[in-house]
PDB file of N, CA and C in Angstrom:
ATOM      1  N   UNK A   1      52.821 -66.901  11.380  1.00  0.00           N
ATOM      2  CA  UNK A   1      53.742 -67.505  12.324  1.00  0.00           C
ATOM      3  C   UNK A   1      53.459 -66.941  13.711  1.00  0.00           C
ATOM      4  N   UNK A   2      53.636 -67.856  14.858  1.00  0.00           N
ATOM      5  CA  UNK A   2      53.230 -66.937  15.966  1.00  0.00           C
ATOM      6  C   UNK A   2      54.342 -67.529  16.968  1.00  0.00           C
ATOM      7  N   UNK A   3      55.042 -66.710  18.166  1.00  0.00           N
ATOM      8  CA  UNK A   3      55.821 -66.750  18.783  1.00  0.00           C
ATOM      9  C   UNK A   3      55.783 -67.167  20.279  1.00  0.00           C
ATOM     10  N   UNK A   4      55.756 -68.061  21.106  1.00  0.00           N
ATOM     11  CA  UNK A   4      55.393 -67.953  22.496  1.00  0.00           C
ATOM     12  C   UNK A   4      56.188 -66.899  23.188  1.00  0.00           C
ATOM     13  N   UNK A   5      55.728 -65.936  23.836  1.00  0.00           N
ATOM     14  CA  UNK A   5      56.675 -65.314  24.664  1.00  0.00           C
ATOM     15  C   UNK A   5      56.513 -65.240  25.931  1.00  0.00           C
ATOM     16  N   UNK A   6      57.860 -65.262  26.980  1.00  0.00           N
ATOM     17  CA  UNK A   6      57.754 -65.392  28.316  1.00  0.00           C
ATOM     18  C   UNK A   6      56.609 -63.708  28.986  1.00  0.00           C
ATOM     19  N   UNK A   7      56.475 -63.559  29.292  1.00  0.00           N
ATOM     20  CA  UNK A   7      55.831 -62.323  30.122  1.00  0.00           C
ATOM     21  C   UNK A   7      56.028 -62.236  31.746  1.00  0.00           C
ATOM     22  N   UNK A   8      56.457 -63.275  32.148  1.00  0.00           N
ATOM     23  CA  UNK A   8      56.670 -63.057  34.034  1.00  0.00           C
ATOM     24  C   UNK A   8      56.193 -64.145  34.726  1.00  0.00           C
ATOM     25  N   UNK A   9      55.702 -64.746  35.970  1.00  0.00           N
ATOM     26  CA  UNK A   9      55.746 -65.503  36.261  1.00  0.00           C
ATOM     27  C   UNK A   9      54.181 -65.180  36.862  1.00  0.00           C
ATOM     28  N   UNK A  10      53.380 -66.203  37.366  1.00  0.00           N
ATOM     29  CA  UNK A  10      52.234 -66.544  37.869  1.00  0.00           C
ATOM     30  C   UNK A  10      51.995 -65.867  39.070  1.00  0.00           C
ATOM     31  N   UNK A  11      53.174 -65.826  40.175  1.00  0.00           N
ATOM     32  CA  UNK A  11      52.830 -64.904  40.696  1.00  0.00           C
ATOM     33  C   UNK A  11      53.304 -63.362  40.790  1.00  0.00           C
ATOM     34  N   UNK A  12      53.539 -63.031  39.917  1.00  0.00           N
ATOM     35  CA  UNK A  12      53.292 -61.670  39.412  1.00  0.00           C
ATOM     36  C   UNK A  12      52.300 -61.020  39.253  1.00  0.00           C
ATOM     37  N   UNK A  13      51.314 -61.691  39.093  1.00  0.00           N
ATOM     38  CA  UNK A  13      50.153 -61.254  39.055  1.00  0.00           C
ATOM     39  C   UNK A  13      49.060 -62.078  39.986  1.00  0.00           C
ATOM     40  N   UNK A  14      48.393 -60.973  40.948  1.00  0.00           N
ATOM     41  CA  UNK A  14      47.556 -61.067  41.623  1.00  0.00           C
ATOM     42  C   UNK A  14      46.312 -61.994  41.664  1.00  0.00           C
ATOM     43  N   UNK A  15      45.872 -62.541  42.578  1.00  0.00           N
ATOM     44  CA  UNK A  15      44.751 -64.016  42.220  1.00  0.00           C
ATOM     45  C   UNK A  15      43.759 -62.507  42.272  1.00  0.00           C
ATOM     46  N   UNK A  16      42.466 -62.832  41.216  1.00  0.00           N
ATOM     47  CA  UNK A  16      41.810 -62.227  40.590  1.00  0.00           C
ATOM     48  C   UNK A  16      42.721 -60.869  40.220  1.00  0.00           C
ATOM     49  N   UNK A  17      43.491 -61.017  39.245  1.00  0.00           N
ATOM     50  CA  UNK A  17      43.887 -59.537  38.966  1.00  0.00           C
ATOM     51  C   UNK A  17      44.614 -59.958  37.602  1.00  0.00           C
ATOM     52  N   UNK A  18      45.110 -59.070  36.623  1.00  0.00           N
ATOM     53  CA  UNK A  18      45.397 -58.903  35.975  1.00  0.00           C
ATOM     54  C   UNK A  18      46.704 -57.825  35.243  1.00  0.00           C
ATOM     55  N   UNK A  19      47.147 -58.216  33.996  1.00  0.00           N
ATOM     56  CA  UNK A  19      48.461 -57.375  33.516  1.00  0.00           C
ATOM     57  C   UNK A  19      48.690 -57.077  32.214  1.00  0.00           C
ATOM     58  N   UNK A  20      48.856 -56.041  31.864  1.00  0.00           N
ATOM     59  CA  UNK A  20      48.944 -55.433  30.364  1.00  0.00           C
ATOM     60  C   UNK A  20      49.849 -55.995  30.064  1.00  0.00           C
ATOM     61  N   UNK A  21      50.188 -56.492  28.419  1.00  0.00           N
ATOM     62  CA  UNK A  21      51.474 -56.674  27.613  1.00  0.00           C
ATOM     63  C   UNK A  21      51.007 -55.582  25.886  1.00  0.00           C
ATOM     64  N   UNK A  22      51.566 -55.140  25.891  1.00  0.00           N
ATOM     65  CA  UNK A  22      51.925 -54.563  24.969  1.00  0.00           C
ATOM     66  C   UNK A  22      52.786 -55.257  23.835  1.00  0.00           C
ATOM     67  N   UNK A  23      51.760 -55.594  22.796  1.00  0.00           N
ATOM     68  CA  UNK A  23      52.616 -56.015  21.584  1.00  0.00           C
ATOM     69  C   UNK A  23      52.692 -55.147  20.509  1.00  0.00           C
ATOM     70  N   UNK A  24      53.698 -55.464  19.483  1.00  0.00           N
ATOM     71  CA  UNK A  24      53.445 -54.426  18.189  1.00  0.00           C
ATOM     72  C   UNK A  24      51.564 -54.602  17.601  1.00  0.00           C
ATOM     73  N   UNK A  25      51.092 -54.439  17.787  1.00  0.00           N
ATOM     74  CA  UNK A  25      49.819 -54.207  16.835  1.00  0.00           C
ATOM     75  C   UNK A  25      48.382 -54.434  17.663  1.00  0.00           C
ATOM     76  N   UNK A  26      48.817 -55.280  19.020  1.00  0.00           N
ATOM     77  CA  UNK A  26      47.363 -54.934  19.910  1.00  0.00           C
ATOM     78  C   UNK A  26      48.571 -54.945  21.143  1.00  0.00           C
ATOM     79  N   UNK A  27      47.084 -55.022  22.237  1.00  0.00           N
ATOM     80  CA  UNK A  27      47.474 -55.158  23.813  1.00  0.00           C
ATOM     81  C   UNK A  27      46.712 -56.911  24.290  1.00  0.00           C
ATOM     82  N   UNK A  28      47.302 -57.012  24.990  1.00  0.00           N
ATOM     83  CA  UNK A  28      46.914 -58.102  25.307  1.00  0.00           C
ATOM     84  C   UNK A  28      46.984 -58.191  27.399  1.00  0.00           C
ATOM     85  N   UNK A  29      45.644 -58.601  27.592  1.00  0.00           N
ATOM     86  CA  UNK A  29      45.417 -58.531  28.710  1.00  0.00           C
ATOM     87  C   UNK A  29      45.948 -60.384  29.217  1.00  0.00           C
ATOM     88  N   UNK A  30      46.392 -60.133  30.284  1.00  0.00           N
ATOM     89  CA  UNK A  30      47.233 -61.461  31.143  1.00  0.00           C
ATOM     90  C   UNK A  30      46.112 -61.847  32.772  1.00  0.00           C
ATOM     91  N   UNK A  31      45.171 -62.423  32.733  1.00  0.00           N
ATOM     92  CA  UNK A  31      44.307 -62.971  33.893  1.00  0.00           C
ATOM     93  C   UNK A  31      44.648 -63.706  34.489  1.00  0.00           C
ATOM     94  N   UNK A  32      44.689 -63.691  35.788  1.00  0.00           N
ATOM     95  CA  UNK A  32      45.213 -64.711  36.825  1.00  0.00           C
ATOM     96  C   UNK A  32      43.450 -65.183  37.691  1.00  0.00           C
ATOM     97  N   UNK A  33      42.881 -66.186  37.530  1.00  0.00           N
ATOM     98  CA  UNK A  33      41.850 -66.683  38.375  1.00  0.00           C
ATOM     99  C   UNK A  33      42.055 -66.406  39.913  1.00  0.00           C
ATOM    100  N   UNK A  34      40.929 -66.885  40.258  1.00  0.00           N
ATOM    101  CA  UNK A  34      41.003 -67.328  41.981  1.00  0.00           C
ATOM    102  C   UNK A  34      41.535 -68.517  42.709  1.00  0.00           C
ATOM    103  N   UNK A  35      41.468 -69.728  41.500  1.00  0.00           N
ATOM    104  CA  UNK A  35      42.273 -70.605  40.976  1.00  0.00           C
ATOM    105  C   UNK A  35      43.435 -71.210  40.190  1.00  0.00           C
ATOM    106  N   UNK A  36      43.977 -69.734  40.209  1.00  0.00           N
ATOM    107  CA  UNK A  36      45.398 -69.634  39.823  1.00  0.00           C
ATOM    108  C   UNK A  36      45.424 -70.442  38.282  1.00  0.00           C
ATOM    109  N   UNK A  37      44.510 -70.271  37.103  1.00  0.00           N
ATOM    110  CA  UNK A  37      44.208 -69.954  36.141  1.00  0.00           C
ATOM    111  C   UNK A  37      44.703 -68.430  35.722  1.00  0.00           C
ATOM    112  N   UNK A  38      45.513 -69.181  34.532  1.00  0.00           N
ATOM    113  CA  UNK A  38      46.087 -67.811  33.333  1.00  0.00           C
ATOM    114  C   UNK A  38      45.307 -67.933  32.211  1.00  0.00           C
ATOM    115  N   UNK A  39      44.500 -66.504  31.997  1.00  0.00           N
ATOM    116  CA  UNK A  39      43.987 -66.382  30.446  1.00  0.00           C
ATOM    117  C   UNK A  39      44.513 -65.459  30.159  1.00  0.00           C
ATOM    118  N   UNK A  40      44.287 -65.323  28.064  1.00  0.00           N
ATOM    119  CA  UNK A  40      44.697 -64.096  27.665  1.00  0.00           C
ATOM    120  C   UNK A  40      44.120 -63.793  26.888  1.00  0.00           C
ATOM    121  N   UNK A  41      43.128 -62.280  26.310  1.00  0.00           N
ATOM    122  CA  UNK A  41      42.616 -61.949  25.809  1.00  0.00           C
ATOM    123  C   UNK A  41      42.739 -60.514  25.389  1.00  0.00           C
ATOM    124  N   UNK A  42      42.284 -60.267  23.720  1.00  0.00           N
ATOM    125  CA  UNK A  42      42.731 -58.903  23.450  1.00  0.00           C
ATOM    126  C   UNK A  42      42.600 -58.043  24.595  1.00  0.00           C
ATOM    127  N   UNK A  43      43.003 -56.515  24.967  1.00  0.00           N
ATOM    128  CA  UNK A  43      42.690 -55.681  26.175  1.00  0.00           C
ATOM    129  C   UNK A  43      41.932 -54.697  25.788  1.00  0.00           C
ATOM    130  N   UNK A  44      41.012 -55.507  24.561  1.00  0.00           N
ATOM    131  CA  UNK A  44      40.212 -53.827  24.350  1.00  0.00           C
ATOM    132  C   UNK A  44      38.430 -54.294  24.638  1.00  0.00           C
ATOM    133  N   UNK A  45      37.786 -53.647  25.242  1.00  0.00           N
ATOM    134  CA  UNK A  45      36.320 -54.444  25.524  1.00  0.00           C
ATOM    135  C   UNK A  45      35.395 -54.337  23.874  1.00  0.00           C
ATOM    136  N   UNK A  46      34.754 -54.949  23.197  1.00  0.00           N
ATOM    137  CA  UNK A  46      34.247 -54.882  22.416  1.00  0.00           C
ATOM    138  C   UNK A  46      33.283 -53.837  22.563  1.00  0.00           C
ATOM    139  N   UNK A  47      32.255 -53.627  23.010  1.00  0.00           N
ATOM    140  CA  UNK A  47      31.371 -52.436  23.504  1.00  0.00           C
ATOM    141  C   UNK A  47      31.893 -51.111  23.475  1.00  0.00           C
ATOM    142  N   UNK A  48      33.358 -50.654  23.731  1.00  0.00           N
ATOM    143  CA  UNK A  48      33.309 -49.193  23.903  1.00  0.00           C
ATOM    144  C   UNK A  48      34.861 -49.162  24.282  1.00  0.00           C
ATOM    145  N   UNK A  49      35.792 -50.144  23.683  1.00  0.00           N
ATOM    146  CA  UNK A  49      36.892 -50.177  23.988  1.00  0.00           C
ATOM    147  C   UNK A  49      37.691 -50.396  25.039  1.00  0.00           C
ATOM    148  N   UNK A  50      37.080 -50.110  26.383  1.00  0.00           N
ATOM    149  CA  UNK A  50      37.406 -50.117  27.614  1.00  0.00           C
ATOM    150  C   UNK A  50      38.675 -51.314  27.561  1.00  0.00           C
ATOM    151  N   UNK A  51      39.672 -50.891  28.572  1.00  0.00           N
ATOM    152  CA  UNK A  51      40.727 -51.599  29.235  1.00  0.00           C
ATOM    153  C   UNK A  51      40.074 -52.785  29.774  1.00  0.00           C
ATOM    154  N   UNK A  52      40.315 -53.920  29.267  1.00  0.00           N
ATOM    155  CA  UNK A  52      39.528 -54.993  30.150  1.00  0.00           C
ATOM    156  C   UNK A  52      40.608 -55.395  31.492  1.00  0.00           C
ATOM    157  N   UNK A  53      41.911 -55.672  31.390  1.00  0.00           N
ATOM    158  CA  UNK A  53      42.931 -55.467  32.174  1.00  0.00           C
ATOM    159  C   UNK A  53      42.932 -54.761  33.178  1.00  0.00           C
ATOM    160  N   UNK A  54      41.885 -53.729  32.989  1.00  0.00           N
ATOM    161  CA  UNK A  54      41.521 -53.062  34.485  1.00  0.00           C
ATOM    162  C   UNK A  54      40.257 -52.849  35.086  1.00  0.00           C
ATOM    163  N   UNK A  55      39.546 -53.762  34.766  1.00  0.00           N
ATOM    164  CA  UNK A  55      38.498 -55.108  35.087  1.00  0.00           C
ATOM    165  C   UNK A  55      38.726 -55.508  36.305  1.00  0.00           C
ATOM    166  N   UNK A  56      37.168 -56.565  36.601  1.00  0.00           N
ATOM    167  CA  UNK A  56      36.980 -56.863  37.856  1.00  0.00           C
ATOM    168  C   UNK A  56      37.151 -58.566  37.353  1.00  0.00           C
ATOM    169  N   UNK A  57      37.740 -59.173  37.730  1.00  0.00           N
ATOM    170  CA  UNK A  57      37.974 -60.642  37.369  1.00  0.00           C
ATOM    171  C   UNK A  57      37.294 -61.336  38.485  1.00  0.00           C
ATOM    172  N   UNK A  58      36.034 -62.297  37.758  1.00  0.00           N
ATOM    173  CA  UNK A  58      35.289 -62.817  38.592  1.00  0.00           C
ATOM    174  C   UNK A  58      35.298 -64.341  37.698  1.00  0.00           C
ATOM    175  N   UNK A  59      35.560 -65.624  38.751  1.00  0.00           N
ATOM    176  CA  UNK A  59      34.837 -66.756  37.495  1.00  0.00           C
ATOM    177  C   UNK A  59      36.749 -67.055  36.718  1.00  0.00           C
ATOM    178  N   UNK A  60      35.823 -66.808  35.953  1.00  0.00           N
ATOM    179  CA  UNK A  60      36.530 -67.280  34.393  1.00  0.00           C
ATOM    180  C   UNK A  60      35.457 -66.050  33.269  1.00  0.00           C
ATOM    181  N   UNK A  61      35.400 -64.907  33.944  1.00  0.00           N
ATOM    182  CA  UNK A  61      35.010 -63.535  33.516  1.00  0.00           C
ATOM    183  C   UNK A  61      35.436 -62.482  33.891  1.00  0.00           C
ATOM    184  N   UNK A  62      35.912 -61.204  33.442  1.00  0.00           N
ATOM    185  CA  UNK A  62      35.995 -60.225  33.451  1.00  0.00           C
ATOM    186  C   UNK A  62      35.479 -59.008  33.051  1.00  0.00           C
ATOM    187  N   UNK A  63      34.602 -57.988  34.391  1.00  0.00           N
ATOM    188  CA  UNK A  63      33.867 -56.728  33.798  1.00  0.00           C
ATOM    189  C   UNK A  63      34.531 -56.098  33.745  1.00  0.00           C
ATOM    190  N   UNK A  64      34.475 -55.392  32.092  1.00  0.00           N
ATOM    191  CA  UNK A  64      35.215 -53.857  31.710  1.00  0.00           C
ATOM    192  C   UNK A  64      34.831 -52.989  32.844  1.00  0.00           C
ATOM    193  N   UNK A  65      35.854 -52.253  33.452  1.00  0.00           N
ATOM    194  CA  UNK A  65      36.078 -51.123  33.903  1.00  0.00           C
ATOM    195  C   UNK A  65      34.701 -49.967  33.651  1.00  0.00           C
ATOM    196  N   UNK A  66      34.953 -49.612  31.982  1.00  0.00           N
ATOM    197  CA  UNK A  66      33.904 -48.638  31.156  1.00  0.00           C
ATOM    198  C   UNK A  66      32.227 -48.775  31.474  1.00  0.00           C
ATOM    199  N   UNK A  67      31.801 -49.959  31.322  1.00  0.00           N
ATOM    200  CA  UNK A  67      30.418 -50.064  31.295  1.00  0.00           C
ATOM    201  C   UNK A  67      29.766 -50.943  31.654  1.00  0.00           C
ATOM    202  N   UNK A  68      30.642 -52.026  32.693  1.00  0.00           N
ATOM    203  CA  UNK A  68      30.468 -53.437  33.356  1.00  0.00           C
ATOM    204  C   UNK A  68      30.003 -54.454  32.266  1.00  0.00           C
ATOM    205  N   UNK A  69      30.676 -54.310  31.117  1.00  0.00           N
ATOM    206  CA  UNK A  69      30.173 -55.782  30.015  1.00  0.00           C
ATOM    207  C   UNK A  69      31.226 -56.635  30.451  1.00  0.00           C
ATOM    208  N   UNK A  70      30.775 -57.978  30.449  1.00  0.00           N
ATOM    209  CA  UNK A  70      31.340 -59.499  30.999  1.00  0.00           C
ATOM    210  C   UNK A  70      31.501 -59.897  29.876  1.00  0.00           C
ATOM    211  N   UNK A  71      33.273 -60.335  29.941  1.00  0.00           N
ATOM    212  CA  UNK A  71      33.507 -61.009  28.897  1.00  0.00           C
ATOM    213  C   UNK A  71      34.479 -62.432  29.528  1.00  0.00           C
ATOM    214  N   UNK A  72      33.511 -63.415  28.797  1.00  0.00           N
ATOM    215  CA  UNK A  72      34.530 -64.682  29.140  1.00  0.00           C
ATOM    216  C   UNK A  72      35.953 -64.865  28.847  1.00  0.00           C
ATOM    217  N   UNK A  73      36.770 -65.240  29.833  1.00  0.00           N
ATOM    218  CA  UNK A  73      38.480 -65.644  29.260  1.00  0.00           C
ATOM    219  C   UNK A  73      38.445 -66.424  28.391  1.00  0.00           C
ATOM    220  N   UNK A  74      37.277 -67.478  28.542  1.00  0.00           N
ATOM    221  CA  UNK A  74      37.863 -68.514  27.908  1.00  0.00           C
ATOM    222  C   UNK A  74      37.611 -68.410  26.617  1.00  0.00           C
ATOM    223  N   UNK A  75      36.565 -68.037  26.300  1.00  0.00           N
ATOM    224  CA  UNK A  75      35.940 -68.065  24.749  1.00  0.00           C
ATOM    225  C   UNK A  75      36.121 -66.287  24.259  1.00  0.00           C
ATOM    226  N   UNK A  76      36.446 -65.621  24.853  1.00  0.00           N
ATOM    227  CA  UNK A  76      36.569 -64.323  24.614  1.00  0.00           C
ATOM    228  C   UNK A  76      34.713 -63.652  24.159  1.00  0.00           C
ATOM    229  N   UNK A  77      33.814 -64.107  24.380  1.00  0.00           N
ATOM    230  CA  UNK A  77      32.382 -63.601  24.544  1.00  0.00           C
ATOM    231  C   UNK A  77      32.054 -62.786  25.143  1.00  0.00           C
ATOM    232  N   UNK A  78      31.446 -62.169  24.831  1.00  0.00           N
ATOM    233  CA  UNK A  78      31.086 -61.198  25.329  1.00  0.00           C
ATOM    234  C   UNK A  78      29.574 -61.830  25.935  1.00  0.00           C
ATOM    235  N   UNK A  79      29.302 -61.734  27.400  1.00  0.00           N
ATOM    236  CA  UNK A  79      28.206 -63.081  28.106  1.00  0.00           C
ATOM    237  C   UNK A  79      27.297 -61.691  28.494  1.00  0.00           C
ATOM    238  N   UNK A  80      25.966 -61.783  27.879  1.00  0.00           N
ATOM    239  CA  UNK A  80      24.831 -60.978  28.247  1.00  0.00           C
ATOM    240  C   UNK A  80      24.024 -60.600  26.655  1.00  0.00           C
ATOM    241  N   UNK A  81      23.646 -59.627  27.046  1.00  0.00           N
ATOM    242  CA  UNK A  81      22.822 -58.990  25.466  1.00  0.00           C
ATOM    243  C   UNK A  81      23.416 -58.426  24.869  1.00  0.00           C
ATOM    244  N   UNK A  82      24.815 -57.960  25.098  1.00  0.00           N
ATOM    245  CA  UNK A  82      24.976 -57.088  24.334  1.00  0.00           C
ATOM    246  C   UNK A  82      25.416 -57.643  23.231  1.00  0.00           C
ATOM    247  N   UNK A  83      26.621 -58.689  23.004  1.00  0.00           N
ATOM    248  CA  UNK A  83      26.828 -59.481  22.387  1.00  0.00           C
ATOM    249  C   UNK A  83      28.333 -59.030  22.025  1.00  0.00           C
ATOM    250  N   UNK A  84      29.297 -59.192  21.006  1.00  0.00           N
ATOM    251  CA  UNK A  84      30.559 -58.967  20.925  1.00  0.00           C
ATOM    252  C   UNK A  84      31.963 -60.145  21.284  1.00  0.00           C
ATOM    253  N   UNK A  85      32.752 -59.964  20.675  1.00  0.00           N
ATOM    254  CA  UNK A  85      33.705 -60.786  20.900  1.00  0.00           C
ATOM    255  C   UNK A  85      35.220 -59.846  21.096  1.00  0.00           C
ATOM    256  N   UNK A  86      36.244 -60.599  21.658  1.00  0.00           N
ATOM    257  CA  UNK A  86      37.518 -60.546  21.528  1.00  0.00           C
ATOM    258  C   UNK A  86      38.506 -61.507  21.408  1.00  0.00           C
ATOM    259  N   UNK A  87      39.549 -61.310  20.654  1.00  0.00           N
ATOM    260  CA  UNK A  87      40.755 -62.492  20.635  1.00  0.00           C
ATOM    261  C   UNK A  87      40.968 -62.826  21.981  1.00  0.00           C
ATOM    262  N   UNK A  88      41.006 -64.046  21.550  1.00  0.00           N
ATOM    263  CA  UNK A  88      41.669 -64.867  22.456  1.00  0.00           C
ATOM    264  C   UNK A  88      42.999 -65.507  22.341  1.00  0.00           C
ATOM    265  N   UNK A  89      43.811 -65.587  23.654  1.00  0.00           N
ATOM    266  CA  UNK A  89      45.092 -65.738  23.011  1.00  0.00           C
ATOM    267  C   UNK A  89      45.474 -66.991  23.982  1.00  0.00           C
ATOM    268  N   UNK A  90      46.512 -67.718  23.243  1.00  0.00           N
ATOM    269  CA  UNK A  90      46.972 -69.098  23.946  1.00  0.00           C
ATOM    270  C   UNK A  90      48.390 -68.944  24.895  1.00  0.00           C
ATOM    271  N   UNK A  91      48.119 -69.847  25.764  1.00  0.00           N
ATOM    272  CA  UNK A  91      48.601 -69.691  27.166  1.00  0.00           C
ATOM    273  C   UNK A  91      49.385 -70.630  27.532  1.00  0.00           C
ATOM    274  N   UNK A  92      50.652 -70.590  28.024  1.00  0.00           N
ATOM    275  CA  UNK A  92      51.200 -71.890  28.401  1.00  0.00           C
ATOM    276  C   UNK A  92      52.114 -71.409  29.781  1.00  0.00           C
ATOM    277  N   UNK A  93      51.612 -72.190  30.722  1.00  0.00           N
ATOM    278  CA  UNK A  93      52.343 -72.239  32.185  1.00  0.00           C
ATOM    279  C   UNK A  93      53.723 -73.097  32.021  1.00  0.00           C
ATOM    280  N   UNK A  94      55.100 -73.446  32.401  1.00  0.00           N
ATOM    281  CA  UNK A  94      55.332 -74.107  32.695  1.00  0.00           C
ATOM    282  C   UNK A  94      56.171 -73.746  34.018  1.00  0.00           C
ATOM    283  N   UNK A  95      56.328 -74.187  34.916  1.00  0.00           N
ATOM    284  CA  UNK A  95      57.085 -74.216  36.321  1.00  0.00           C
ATOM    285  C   UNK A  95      57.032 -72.804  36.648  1.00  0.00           C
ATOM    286  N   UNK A  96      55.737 -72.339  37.121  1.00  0.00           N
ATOM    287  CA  UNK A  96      54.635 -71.109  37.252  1.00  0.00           C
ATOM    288  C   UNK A  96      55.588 -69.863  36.655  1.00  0.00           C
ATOM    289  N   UNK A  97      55.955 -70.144  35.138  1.00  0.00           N
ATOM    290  CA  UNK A  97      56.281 -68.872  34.208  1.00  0.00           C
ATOM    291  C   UNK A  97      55.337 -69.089  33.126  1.00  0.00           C
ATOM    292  N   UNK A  98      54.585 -67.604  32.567  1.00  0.00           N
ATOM    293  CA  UNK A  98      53.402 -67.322  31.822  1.00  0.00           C
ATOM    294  C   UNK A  98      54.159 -67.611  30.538  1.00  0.00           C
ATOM    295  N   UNK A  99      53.867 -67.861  29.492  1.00  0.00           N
ATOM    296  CA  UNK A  99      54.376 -67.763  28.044  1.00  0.00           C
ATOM    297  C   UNK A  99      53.019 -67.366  27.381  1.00  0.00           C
ATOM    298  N   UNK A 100      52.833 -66.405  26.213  1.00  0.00           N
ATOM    299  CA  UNK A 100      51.691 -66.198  25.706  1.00  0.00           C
ATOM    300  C   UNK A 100      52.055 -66.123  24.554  1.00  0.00           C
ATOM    301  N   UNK A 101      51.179 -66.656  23.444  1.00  0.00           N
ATOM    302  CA  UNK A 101      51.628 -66.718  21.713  1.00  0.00           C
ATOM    303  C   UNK A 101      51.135 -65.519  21.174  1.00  0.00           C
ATOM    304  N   UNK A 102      51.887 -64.787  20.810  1.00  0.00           N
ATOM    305  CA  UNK A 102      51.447 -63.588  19.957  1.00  0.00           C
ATOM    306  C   UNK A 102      52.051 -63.886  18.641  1.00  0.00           C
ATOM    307  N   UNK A 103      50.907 -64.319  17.925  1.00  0.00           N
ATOM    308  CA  UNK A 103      50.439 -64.279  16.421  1.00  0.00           C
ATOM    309  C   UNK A 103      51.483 -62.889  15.608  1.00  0.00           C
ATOM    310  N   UNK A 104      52.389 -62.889  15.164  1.00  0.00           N
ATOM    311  CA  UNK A 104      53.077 -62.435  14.366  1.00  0.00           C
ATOM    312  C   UNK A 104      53.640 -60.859  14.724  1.00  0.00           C
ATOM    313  N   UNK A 105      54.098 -60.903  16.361  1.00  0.00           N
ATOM    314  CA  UNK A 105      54.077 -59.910  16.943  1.00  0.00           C
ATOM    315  C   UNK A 105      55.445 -59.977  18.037  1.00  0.00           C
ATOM    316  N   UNK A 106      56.049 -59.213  18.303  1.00  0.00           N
ATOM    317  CA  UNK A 106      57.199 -59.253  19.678  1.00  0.00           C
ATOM    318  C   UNK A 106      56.730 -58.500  20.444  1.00  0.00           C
ATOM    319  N   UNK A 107      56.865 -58.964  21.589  1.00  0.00           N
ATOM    320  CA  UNK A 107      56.495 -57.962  23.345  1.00  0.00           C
ATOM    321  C   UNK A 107      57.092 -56.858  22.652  1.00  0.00           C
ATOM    322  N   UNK A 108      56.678 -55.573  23.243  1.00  0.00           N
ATOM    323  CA  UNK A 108      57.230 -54.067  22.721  1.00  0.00           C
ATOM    324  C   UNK A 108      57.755 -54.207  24.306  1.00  0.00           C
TER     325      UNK A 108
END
C-alpha cells in the first residue's frame, strides 16, 4: 500500500536545489529543476552512499556530493560507467504543494 504525502510546497525549495524527507525505512531526496520540475529519489548514492540531497542539481541530474556520480531524477540511473541505480519515487504537484508516495511508510 503506498500513501501520498504532503511535504511543503514548490517553493520551499530552491530552483536547482533540493530537500531531505525522512521516512520510516529510507530517506528520500525532494528535487526542484531549473524548470521548476519536482523529482524524488532514494537519498542514498548507489556508489558509496553519499547524500544525493546535497548534490549539485543540474538537467534532470544530480552529482553526489561524495564522488561526483550523476544520477538521473527521472529514471533513478546512475548515467556514466559506473553504473547503479536508485528508487525512484512518484510525485504529484497540485496548486504548487509537493505530495510524494511513500510505499508503505509515514513522514517521520
Amino acid at each position: 500500500m503506498s500513501t501520498f504525502v504532503k511535504i511543503g510546497r514548490v517553493s520551499d525549495i530552491p530552483p536547482l536545489g533540493a530537500r531531505c524527507v525522512k521516512t520510516l525505512g529510507t530517506s528520500i531526496g525532494v528535487f526542484r529543476t531549473a524548470d521548476d520540475r519536482i523529482y524524488a529519489i532514494e537519498n542514498r548514492c548507489p556508489h558509496r552512499g553519499g547524500p544525493l540531497s546535497e548534490g549539485i542539481v543540474h538537467g534532470t541530474s544530480v552529482t553526489c556530493p561524495l564522488h561526483n556520480t550523476v544520477v538521473s531524477l527521472v529514471t533513478g540511473e546512475v548515467e556514466g560507467p559506473d553504473g547503479g541505480s536508485v528508487m525512484t519515487v512518484a510525485v504529484d504537484v497540485v496548486d504548487g504543494v509537493i505530495f510524494v508516495d511513500l510505499p508503505n511508510a509515514r513522514a517521520a
